[in-house]
Protein backbone atom coordinates (compact mmCIF):
# COMPACT_ATOMS: atom_id res chain seq x y z
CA UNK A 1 94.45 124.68 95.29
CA UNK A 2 94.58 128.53 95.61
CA UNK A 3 98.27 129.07 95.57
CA UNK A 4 100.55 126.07 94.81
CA UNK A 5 101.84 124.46 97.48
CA UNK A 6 105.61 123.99 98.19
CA UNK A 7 106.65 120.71 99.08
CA UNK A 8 110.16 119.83 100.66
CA UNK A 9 111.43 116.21 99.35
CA UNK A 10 114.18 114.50 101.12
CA UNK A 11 115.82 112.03 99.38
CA UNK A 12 116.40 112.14 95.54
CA UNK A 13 115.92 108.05 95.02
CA UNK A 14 113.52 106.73 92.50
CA UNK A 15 111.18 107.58 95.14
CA UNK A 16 112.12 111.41 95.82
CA UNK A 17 112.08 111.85 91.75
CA UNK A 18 109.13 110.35 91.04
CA UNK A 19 107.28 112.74 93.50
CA UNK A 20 108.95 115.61 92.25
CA UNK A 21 107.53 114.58 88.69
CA UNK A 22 104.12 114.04 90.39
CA UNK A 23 103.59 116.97 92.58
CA UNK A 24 105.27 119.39 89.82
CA UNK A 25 102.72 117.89 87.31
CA UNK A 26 99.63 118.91 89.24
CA UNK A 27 101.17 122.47 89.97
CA UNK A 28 103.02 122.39 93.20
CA UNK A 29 106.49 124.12 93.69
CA UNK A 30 108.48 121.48 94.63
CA UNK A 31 112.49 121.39 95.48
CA UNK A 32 114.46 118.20 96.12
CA UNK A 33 117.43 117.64 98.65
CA UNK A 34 119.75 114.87 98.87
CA UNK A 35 121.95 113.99 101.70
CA UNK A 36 124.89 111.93 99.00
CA UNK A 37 127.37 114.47 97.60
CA UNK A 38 125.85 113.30 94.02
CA UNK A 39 122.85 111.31 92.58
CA UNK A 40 123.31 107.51 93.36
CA UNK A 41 124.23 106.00 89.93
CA UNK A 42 125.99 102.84 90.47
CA UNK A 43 125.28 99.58 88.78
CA UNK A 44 122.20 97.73 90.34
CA UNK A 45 118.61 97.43 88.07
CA UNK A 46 115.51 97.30 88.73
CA UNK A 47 111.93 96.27 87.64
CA UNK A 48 109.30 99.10 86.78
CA UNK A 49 106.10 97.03 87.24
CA UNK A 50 102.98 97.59 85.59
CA UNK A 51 101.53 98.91 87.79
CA UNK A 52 103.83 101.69 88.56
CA UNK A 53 103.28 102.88 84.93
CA UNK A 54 99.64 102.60 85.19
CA UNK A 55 99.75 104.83 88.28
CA UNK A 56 101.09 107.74 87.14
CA UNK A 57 99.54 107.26 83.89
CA UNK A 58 95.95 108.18 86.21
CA UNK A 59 98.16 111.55 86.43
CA UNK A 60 98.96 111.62 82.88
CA UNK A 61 102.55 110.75 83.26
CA UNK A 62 104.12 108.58 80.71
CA UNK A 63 107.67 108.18 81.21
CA UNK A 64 108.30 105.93 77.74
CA UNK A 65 110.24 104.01 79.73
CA UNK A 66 110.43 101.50 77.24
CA UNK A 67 113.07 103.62 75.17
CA UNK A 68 115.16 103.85 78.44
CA UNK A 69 114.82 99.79 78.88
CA UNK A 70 113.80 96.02 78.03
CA UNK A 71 109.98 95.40 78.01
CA UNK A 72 110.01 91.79 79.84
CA UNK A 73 108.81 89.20 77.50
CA UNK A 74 110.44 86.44 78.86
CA UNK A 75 110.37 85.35 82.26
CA UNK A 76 111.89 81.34 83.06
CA UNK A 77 111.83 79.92 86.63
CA UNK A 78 114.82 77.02 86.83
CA UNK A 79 116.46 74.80 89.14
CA UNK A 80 120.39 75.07 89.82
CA UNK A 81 120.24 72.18 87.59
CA UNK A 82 119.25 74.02 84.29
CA UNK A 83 115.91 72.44 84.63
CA UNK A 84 112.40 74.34 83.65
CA UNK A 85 110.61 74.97 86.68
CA UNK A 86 108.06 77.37 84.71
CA UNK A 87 107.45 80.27 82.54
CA UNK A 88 105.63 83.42 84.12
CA UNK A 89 102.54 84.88 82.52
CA UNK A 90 104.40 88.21 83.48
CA UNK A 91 104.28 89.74 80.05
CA UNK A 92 100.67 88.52 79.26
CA UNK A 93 99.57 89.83 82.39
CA UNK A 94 100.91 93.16 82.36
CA UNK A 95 99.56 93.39 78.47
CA UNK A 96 96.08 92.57 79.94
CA UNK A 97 96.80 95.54 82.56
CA UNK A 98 97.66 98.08 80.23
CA UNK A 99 101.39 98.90 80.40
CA UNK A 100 104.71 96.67 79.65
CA UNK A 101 106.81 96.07 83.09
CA UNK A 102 109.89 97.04 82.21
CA UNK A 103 114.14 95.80 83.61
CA UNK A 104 116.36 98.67 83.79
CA UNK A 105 118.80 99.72 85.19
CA UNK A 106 118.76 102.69 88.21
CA UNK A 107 120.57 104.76 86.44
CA UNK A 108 118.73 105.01 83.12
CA UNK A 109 115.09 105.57 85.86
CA UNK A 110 116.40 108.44 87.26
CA UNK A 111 117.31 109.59 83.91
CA UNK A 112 113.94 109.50 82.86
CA UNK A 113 112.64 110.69 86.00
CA UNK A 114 115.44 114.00 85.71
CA UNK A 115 114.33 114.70 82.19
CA UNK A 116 110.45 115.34 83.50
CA UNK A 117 112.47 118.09 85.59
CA UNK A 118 114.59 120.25 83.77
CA UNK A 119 113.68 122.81 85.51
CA UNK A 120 114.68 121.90 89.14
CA UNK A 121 117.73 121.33 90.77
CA UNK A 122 118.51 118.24 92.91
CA UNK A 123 120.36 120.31 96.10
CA UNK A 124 122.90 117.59 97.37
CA UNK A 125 125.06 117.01 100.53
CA UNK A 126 121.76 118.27 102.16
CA UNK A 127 121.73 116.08 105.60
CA UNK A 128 118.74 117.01 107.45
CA UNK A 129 119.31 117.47 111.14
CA UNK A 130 116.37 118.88 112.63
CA UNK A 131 112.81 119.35 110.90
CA UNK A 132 110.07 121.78 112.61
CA UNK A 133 106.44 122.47 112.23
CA UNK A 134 104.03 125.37 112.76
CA UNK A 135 100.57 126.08 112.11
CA UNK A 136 101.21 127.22 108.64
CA UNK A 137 104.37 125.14 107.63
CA UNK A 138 107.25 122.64 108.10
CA UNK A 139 111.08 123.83 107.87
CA UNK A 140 114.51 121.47 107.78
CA UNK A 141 117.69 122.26 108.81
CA UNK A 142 120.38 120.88 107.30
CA UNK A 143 124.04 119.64 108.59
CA UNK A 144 125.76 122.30 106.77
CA UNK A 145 123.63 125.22 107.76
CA UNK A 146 120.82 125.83 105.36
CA UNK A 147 117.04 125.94 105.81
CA UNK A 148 114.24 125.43 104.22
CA UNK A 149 110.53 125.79 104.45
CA UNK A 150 107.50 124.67 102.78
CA UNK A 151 103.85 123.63 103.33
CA UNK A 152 104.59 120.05 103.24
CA UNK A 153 107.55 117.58 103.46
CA UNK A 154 107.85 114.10 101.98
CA UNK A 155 110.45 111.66 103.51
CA UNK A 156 111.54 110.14 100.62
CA UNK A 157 114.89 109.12 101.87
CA UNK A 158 115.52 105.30 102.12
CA UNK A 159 115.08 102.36 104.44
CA UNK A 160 117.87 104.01 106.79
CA UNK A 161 115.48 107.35 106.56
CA UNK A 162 116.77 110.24 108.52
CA UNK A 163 113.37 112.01 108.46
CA UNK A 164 111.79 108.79 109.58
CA UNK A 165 114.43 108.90 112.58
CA UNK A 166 113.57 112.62 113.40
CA UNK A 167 110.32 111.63 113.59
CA UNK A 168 111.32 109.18 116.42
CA UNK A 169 110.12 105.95 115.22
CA UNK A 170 111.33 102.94 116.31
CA UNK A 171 110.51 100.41 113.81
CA UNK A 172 114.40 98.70 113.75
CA UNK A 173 115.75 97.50 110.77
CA UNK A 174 114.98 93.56 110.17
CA UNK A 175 117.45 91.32 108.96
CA UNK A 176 116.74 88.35 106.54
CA UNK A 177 119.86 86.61 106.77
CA UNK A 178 121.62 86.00 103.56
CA UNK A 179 123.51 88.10 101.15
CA UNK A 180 122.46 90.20 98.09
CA UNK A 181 125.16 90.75 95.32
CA UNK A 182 123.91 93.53 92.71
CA UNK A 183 125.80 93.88 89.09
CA UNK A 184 125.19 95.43 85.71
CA UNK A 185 127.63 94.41 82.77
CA UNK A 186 128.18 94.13 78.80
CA UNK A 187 127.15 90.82 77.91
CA UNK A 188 126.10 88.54 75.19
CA UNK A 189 124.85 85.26 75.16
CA UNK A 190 122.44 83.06 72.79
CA UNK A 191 120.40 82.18 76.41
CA UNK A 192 119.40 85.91 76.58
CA UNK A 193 117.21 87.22 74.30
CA UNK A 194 115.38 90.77 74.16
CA UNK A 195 113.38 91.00 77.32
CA UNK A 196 114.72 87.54 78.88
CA UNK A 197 114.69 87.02 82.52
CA UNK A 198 115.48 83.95 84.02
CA UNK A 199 115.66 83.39 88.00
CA UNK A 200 117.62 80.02 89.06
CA UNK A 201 116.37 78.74 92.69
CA UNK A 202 118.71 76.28 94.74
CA UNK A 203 119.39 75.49 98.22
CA UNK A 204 119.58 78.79 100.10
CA UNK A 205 120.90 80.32 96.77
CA UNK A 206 119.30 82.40 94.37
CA UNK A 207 120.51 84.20 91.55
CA UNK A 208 118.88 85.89 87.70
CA UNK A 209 119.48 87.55 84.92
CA UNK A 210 117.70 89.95 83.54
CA UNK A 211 117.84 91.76 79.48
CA UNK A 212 117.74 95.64 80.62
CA UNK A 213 118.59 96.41 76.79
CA UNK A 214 121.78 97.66 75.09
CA UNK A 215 123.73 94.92 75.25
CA UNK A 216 123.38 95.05 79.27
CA UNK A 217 122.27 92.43 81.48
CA UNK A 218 121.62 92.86 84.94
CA UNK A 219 122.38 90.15 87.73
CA UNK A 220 121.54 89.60 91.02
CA UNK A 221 122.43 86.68 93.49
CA UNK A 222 121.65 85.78 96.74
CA UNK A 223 123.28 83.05 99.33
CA UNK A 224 122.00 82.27 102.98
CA UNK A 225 124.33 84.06 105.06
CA UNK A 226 124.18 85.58 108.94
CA UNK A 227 123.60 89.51 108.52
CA UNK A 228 127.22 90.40 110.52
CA UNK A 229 128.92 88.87 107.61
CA UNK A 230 126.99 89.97 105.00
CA UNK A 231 127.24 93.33 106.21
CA UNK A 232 130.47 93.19 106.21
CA UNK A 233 131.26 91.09 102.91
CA UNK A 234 134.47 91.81 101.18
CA UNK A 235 135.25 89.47 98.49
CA UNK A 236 136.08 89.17 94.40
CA UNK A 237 134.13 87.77 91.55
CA UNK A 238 135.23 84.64 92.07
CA UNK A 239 134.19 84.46 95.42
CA UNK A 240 130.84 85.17 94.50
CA UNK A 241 131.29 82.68 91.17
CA UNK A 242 132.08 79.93 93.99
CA UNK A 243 128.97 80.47 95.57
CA UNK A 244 127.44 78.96 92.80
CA UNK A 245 129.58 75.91 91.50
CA UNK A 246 127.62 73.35 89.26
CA UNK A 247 125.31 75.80 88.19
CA UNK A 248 124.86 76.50 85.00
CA UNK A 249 127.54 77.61 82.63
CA UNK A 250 126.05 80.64 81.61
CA UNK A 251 125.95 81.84 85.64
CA UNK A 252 129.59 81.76 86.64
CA UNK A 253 130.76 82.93 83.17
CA UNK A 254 128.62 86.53 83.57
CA UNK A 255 129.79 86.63 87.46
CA UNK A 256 133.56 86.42 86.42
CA UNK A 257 133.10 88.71 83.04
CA UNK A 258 131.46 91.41 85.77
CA UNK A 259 134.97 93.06 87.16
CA UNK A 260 135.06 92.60 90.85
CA UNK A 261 134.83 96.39 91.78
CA UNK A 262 131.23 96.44 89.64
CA UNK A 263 129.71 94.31 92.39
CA UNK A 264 127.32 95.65 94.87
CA UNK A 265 127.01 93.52 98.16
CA UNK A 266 124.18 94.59 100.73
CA UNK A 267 122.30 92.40 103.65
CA UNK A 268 118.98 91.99 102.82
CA UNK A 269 116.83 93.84 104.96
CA UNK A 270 113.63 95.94 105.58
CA UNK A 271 111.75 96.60 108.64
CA UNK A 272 108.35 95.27 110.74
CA UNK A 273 105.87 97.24 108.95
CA UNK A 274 104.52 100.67 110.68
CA UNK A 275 101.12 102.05 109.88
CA UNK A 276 102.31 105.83 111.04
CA UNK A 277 104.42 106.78 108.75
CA UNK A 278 103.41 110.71 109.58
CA UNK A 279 102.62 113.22 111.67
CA UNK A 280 101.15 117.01 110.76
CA UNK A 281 102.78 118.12 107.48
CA UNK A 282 105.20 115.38 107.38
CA UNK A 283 105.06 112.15 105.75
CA UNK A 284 107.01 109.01 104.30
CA UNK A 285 107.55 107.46 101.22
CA UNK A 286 108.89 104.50 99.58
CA UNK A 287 111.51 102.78 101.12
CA UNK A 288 111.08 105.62 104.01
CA UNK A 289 107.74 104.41 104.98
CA UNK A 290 107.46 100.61 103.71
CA UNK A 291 110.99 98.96 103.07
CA UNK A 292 110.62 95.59 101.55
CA UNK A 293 112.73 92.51 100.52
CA UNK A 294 113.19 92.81 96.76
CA UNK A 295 111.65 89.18 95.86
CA UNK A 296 108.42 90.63 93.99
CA UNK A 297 110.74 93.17 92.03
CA UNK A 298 108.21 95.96 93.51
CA UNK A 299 110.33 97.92 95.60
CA UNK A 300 110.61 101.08 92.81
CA UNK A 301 106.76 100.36 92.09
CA UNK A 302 105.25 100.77 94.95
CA UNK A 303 107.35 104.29 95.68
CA UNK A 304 105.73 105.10 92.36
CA UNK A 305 102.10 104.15 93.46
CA UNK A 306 102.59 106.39 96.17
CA UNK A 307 103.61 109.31 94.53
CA UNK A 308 101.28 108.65 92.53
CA UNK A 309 98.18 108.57 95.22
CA UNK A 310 99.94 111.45 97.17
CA UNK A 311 99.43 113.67 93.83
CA UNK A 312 95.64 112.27 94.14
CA UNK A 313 94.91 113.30 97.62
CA UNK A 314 97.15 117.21 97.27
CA UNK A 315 94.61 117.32 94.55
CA UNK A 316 91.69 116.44 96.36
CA UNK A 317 92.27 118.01 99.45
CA UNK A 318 92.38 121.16 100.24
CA UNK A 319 93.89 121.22 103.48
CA UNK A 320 97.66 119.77 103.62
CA UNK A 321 97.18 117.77 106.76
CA UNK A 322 94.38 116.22 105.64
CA UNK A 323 95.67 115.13 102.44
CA UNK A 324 98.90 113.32 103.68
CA UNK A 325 96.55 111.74 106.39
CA UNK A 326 94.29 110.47 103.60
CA UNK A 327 97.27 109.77 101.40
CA UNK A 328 98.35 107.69 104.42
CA UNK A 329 95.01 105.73 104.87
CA UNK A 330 94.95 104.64 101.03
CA UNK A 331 98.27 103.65 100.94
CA UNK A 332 98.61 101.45 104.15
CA UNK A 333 96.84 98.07 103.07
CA UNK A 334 98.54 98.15 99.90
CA UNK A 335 101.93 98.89 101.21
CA UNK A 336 101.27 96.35 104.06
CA UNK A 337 100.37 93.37 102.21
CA UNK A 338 103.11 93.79 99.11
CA UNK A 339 105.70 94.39 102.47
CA UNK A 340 104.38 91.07 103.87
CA UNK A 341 104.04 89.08 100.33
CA UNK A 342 107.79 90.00 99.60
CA UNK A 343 109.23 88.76 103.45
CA UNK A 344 106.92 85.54 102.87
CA UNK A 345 108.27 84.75 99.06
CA UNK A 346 112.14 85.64 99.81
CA UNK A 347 111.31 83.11 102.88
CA UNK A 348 110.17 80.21 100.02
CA UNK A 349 112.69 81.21 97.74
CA UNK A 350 115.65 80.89 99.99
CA UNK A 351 114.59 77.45 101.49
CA UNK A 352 117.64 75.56 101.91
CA UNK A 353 115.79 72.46 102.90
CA UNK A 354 115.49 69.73 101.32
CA UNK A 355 111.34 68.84 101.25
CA UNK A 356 110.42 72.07 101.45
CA UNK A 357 112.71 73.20 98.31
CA UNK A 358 110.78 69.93 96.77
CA UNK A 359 107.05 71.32 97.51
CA UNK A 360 108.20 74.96 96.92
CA UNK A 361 109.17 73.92 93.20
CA UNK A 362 106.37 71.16 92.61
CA UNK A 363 103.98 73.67 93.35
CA UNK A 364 105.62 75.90 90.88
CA UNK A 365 105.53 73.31 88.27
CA UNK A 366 101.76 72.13 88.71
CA UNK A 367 100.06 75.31 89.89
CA UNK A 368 96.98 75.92 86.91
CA UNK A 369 98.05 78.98 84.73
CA UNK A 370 95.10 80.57 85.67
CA UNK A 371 96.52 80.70 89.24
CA UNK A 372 99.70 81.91 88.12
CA UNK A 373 98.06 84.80 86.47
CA UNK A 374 95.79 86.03 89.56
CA UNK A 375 98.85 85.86 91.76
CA UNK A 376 100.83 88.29 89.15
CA UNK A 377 97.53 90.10 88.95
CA UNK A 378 97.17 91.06 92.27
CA UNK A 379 100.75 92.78 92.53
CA UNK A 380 100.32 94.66 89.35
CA UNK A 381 96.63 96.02 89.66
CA UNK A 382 96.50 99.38 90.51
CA UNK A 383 93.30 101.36 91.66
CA UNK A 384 93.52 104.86 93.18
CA UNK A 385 91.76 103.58 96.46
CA UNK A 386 94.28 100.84 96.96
């Protein structure tokens, strides 16, 4: 690159900051805008993958993320009966790959991700409203009157993306049909040891617990449930703790130590997968281009890869267009078969069925650990052409 380019992010998600840290790494000007009046903090975690940490390590990037949460080293597969299904190879695997996968929560990312940027600021209650293109640029407008302009802009701004909609594509947003409940709290238990995660499977119920260090756990649950009401949810932490009677002890006593107003409920969604995810000097990214049910715990990671792979191709490229375009074309099968893998495991996992719960879990049980590990292995390997 002659001069550095300037790229326009929308959206300052783990997805909008991990581009920033990219694209500011290999010497672009970069600035960030955010529709929310602040940076989304609220209690939900998240897994950093392997291979998200391997990716930006091609760039140099090492985020330590480590010191900012729990390395997994445990990860236990049980019935709603307390009974071992399995234990995941997830910790050997991701050893053999090169970097820990680490639980944390969303709002210690970001503050990793902000403290790669101290020198830019995130510009908030930016709603974009109309986005235009020339021969020699791209410029937004925003709801409350700015502008800006740069040589490239990157649509990193969610499943409900508003650059994605000013774009005009169509792709609607997919239901799955049951509820998510999201929650981060203080707790202690003998169960949950340093990098413990344990997922319990029932019928059309789901729910784990995951170590994201300093005396936090995160939880998650899930219940089969038509997407008007789960959109629309409204209830206390014992309403969720009834979701799940006869479960384990250990599950209803972190639900009702979580106060009720710490609980996140969302409809699980994401959308048929698009291959055009950009046109001229406009792309998407993340959720924005590939949203995708969070049963592989790779929704964060594969925003990552693809910052990641768009720093690759700005670098390799010397013409804008052509880099997002081949940015694009790397990205796709990846994107495309994690998107798929994701639908198709949330779809086993929330069997409420009888026979098919019993095949889903003897297949867990007997499966050769050598199988185990090539399935892990193929979400976390990351290769610059992939």
């Amino acid at each position: 690159m002659n001069k550095p380019l300037k790229i326009i992010i929308i959206g300052a998600g783990i997805g909008g900051l991990t581009t920033a840290v990219a694209l500011q790494h290999i010497g672009c000007t970069v600035e960030i805008y955010e529709q929310a009046p602040e940076l989304r903090t609220r209690g939900s975690g998240l897994s950093v993958m392997s291979n998200a940490s391997v990716a930006l390590g091609t760039l140099g990037i090492n985020l330590n993320l480590e010191h900012f949460g729990a390395p997994a080293k445990t990860f236990e597969i049980r019935t709603a009966g307390d009974r071992l299904l399995r234990r995941l190879p997830l910790a050997e695997v991701s050893a053999e790959n090169g970097a820990a996968s680490v639980c944390i929560s969303r709002q210690a990312l970001q503050q990793a991700l902000l403290q790669q940027l101290p020198d830019i600021e995130v510009k908030v209650s930016a709603r974009a409203v109309e986005i235009n293109q020339s021969a020699t640029g791209v410029s937004v407008k925003f709801a409350d009157g700015r502008e800006a302009q740069g040589d490239i802009l990157i649509g990193a701004d969610g499943i409900y993306s508003t650059v994605r909609s000013l774009m005009q594509s169509s792709e609607p947003i997919r239901t799955a049909d049951y509820i998510c409940w999201l929650a981060i709290t203080r707790y202690q238990h003998q169960q949950i040891t340093p990098g413990y995660i344990v997922h319990y499977w029932g019928a059309g119920k789901r729910i784990g617990l995951i170590d994201i260090g300093g005396g936090e756990v995160y939880w998650w649950g899930t219940a089969n449930m038509k997407d008007k009401q789960a959109r629309t949810w409204q209830g206390s932490n014992q309403d969720v703790a009834d979701f799940y009677q006869g479960w384990p002890n250990i599950v209803s006593d972190i639900i009702l130590k979580t106060p009720s107003t710490d609980i996140i409920a969302v409809p699980a969604q994401d959308r048929p997968f698009s291959p055009h995810w950009g046109t001229g000097r406009i792309t998407l990214l993340g959720d924005a281009a590939h949203p995708m049910l969070a049963s592989l715990g790779q929704g964060a990671g594969m925003a990552m890869e693809d910052a990641a792979v768009l720093a690759h191709a700005i670098m390799q490229k010397a013409d804008p267009i052509a880099a997002l375009r081949f940015y694009e074309k790397t990205r796709i099968p990846r994107a495309e078969m994690m998107a798929n893998a994701s639908r198709s495991m949330s779809d086993i996992e929330q069997e409420d069925r009888f026979f098919p719960r019993l095949k889903r879990d003897l297949a867990l049980r007997l499966a050769p650990k050598s199988a185990l590990k090539q399935n892990i292995k193929s979400s976390l390997i990351f290769t610059l052409d992939s």
